[in-house]
N, C-alpha and C. Protein backbone atom coordinates (compact mmCIF):
# COMPACT_ATOMS: atom_id res chain seq x y z
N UNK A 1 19.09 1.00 14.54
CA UNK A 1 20.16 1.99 14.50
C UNK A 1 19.56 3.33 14.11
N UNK A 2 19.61 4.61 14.76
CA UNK A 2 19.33 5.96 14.83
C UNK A 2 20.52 6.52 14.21
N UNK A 3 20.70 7.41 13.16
CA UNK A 3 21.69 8.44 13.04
C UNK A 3 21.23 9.81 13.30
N UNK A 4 21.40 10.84 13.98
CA UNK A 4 20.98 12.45 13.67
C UNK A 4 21.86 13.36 13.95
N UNK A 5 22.16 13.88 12.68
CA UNK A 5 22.54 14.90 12.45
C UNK A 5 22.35 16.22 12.52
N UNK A 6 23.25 17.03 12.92
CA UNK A 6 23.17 18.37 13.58
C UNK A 6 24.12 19.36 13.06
N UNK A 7 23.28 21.05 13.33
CA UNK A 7 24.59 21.94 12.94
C UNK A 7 24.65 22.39 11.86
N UNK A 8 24.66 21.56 11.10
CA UNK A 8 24.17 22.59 9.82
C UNK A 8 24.02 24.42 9.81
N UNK A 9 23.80 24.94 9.01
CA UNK A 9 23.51 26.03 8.84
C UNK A 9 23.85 27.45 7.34
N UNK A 10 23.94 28.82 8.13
CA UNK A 10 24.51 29.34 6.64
C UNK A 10 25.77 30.02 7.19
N UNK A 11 26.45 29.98 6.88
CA UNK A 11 27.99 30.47 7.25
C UNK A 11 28.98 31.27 5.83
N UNK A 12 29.02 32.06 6.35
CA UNK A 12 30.02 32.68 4.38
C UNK A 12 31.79 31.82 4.70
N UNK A 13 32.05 32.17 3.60
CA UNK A 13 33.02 31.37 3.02
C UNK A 13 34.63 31.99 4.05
N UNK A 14 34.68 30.96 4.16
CA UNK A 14 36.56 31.15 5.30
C UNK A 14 35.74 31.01 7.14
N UNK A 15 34.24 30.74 6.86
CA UNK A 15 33.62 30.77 8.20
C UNK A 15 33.99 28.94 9.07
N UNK A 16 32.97 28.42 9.81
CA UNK A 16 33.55 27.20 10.45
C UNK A 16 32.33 27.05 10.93
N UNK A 17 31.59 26.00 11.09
CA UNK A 17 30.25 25.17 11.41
C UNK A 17 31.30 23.76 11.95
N UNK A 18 30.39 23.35 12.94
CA UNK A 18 30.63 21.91 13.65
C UNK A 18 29.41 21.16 13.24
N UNK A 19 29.18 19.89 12.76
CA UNK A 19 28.27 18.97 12.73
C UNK A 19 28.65 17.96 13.60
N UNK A 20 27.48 17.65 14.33
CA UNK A 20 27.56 16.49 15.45
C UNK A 20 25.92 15.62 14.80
N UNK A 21 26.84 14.16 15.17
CA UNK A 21 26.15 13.17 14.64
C UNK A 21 25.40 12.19 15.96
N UNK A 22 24.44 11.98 16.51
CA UNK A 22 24.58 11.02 17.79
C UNK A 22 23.72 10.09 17.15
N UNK A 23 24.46 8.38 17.59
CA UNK A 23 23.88 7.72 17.10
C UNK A 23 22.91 6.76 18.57
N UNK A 24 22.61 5.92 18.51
CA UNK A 24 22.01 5.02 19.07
C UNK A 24 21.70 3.67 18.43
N UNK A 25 21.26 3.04 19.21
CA UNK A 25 20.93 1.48 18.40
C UNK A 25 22.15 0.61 17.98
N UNK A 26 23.45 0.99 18.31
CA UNK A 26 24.38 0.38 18.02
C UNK A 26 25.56 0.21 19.25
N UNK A 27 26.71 -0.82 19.21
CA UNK A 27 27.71 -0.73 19.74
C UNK A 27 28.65 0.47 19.32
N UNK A 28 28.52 1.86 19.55
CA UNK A 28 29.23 2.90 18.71
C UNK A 28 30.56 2.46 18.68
N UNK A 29 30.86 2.48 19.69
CA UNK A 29 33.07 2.02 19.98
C UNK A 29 33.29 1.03 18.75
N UNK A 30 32.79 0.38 18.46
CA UNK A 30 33.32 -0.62 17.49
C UNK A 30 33.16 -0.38 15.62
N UNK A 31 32.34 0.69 15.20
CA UNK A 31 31.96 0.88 14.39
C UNK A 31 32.83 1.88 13.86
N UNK A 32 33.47 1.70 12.47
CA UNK A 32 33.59 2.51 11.90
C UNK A 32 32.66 3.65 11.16
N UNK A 33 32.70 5.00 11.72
CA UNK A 33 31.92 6.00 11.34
C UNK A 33 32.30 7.07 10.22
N UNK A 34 31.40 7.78 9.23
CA UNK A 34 31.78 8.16 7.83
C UNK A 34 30.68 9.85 8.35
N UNK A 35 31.17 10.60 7.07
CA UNK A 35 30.40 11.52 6.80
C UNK A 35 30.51 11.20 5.35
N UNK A 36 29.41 12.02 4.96
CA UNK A 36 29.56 11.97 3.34
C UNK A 36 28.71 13.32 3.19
N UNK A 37 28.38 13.42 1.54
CA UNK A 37 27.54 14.92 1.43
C UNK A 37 27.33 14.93 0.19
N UNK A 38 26.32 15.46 -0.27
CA UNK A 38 25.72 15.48 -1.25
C UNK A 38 25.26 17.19 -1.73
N UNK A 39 25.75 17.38 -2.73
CA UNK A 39 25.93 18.85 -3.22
C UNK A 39 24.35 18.72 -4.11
N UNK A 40 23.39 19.58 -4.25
CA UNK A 40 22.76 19.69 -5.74
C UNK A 40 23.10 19.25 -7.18
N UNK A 41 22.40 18.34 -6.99
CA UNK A 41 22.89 17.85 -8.75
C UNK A 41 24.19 17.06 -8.71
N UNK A 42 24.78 16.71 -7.70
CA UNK A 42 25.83 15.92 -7.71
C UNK A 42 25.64 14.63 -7.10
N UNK A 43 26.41 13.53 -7.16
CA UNK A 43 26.08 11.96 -6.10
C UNK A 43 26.80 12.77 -5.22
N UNK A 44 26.43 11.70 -4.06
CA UNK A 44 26.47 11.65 -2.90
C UNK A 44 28.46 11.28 -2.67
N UNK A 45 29.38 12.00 -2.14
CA UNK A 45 30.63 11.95 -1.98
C UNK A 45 31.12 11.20 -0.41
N UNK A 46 32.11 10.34 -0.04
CA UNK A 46 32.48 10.34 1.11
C UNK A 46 33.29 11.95 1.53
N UNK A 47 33.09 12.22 2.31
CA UNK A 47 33.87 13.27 3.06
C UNK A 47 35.15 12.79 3.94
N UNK A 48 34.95 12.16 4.85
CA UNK A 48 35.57 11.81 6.35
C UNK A 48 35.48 10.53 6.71
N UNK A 49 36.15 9.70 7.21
CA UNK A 49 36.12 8.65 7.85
C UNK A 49 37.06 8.63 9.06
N UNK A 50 36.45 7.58 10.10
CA UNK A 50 36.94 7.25 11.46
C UNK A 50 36.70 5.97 11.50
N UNK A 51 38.19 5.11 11.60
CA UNK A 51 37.62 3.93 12.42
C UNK A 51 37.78 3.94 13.87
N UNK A 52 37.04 2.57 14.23
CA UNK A 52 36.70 2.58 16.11
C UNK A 52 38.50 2.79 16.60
N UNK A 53 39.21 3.05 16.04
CA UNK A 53 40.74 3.45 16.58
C UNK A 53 40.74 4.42 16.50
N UNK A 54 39.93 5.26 15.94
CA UNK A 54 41.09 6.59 15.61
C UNK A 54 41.23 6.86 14.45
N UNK A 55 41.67 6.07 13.79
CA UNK A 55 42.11 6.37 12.06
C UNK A 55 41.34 7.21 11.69
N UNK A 56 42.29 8.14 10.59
CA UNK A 56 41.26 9.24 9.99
C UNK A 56 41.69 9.17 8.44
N UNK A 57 40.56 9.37 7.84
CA UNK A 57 40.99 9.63 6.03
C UNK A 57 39.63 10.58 5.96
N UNK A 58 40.21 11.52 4.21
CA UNK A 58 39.71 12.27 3.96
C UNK A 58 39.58 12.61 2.87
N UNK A 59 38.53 13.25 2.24
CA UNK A 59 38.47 13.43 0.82
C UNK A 59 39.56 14.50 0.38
N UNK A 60 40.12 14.53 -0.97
CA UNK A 60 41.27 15.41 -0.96
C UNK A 60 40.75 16.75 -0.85
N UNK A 61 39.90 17.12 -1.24
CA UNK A 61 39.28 18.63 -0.52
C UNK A 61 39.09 18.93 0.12
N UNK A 62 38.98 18.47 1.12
CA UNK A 62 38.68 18.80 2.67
C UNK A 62 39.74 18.67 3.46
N UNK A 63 41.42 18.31 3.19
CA UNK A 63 42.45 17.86 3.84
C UNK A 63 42.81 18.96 4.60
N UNK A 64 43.40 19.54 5.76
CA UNK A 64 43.54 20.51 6.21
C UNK A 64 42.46 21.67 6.74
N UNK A 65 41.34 21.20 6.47
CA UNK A 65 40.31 21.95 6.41
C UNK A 65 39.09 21.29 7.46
N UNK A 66 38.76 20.12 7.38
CA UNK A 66 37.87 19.56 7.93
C UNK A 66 38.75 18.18 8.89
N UNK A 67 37.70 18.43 10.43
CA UNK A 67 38.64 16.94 10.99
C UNK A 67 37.38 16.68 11.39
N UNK A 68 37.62 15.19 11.31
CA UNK A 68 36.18 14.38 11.61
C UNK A 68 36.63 13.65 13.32
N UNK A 69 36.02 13.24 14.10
CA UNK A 69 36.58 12.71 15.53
C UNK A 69 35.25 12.29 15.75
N UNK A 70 35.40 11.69 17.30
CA UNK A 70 33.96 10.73 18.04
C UNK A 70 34.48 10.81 19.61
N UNK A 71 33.35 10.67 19.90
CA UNK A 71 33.15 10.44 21.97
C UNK A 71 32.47 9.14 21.85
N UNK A 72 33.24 8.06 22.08
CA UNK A 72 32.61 6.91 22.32
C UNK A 72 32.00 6.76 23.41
N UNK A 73 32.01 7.83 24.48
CA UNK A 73 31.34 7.32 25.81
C UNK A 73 29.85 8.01 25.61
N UNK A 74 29.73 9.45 24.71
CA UNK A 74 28.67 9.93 24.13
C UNK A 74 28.10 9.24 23.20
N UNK A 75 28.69 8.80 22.43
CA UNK A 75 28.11 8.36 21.23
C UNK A 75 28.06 9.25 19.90
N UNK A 76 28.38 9.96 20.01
CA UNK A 76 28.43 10.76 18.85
C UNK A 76 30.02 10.84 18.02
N UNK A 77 29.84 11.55 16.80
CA UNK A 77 30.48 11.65 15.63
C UNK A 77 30.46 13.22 15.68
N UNK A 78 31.60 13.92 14.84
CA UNK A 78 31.92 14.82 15.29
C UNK A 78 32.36 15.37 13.30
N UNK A 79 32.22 16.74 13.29
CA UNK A 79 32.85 16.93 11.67
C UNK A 79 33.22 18.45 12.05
N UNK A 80 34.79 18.63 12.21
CA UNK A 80 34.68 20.13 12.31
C UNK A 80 35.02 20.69 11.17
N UNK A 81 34.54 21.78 10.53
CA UNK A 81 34.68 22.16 9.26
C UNK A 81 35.43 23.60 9.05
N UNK A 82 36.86 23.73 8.86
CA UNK A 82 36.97 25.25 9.03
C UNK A 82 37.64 25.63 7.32
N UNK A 83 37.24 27.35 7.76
CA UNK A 83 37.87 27.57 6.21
C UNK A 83 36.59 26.97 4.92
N UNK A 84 35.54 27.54 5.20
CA UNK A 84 34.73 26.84 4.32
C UNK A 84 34.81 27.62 3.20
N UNK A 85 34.18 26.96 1.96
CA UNK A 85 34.02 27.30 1.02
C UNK A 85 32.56 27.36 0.63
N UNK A 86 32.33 28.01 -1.22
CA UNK A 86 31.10 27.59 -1.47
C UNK A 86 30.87 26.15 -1.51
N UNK A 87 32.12 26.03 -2.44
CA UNK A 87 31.91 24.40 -3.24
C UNK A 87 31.16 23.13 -2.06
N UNK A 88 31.92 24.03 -0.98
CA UNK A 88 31.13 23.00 0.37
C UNK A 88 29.58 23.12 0.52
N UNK A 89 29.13 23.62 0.14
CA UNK A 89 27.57 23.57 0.30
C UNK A 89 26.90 22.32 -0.48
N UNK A 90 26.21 21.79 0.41
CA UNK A 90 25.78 20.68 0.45
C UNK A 90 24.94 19.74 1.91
N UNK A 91 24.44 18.80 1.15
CA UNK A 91 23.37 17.91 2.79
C UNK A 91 24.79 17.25 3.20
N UNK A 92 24.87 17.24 4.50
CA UNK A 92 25.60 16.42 4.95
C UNK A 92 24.86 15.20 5.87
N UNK A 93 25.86 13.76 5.70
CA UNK A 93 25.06 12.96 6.62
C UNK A 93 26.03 12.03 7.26
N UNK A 94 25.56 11.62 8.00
CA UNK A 94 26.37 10.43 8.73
C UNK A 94 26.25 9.11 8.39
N UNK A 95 27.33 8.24 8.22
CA UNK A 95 26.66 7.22 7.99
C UNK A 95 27.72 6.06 8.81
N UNK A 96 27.44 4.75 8.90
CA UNK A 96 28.02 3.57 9.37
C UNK A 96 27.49 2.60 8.78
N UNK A 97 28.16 1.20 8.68
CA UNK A 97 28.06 0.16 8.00
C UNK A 97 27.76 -1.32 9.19
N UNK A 98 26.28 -1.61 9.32
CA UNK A 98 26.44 -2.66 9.98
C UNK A 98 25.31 -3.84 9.29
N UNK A 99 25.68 -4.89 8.59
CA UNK A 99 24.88 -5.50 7.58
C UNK A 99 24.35 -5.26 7.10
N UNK A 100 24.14 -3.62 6.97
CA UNK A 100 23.61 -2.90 6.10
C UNK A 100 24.08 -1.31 5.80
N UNK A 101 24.09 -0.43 5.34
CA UNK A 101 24.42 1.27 5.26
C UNK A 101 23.24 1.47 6.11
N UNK A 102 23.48 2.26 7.37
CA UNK A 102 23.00 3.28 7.90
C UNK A 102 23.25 5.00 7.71
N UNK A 103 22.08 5.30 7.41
CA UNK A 103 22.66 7.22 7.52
C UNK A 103 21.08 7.58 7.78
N UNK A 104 22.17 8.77 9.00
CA UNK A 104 21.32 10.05 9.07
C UNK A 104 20.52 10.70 8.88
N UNK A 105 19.68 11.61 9.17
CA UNK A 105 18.29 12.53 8.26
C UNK A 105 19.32 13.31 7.55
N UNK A 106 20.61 14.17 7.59
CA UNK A 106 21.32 14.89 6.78
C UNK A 106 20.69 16.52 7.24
N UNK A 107 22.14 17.04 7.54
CA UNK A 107 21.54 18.49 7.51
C UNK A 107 22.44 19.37 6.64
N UNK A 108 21.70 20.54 6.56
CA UNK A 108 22.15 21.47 5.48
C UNK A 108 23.02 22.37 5.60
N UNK A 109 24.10 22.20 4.71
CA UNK A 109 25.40 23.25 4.70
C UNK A 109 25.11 24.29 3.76
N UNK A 110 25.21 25.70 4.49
CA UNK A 110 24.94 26.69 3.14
C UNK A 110 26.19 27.21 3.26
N UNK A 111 27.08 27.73 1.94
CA UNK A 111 28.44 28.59 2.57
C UNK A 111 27.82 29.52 1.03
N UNK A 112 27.83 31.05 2.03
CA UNK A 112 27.64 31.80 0.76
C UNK A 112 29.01 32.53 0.72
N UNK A 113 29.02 33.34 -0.60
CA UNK A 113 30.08 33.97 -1.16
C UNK A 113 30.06 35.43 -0.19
């Protein structure tokens, strides 16, 4: 299983970055897919979740702000992020669960003031 993550970048605050995730090595359609993120000095948080339906949940900070989606015929994972903040700065990564946690290399969110 491959995760890579994309998109990242530096964006000021109320700006909007897309992260795209493409995976490989897996049945994607069937897998429930996650973002999560990890700030400096903080653990590692879920962000976003998708299951292979559709379903969406979200961390309460990001509600209105961030939508997570997928192209099952691509393969990829999707995180659109608008209205950013600082507090959002952080690695972001992808991850999925198949007899084991898979994630991503993680790329970098900068949101300056």
């Amino acid at each position: 299983v491959q995760l890579q993550a994309s998109g990242g970048g530096l964006v000021q605050a109320g700006g909007s970055l897309r992260l795209s995730c493409a995976a490989s090595g897996i049945n994607f359609r069937i897998y429930n897919m996650n973002w999560y993120r990890q700030a400096p000095g903080k653990q590692r948080e879920l962000v976003a979740s998708i299951n292979s339906g559709g379903t969406t949940s979200y961390h309460d900070s990001v509600k209105g702000r961030f939508t997570i989606s997928r192209n099952n015929i691509n393969r990829t994972l999707y995180l659109q992020m608008n209205s950013l903040k600082v507090e959002d700065t952080a690695v972001y990564y992808c991850n999925t669960y198949h007899q084991r946690d898979f994630w991503g290399r993680g790329t970098l969110v900068t949101v300056s003031s």
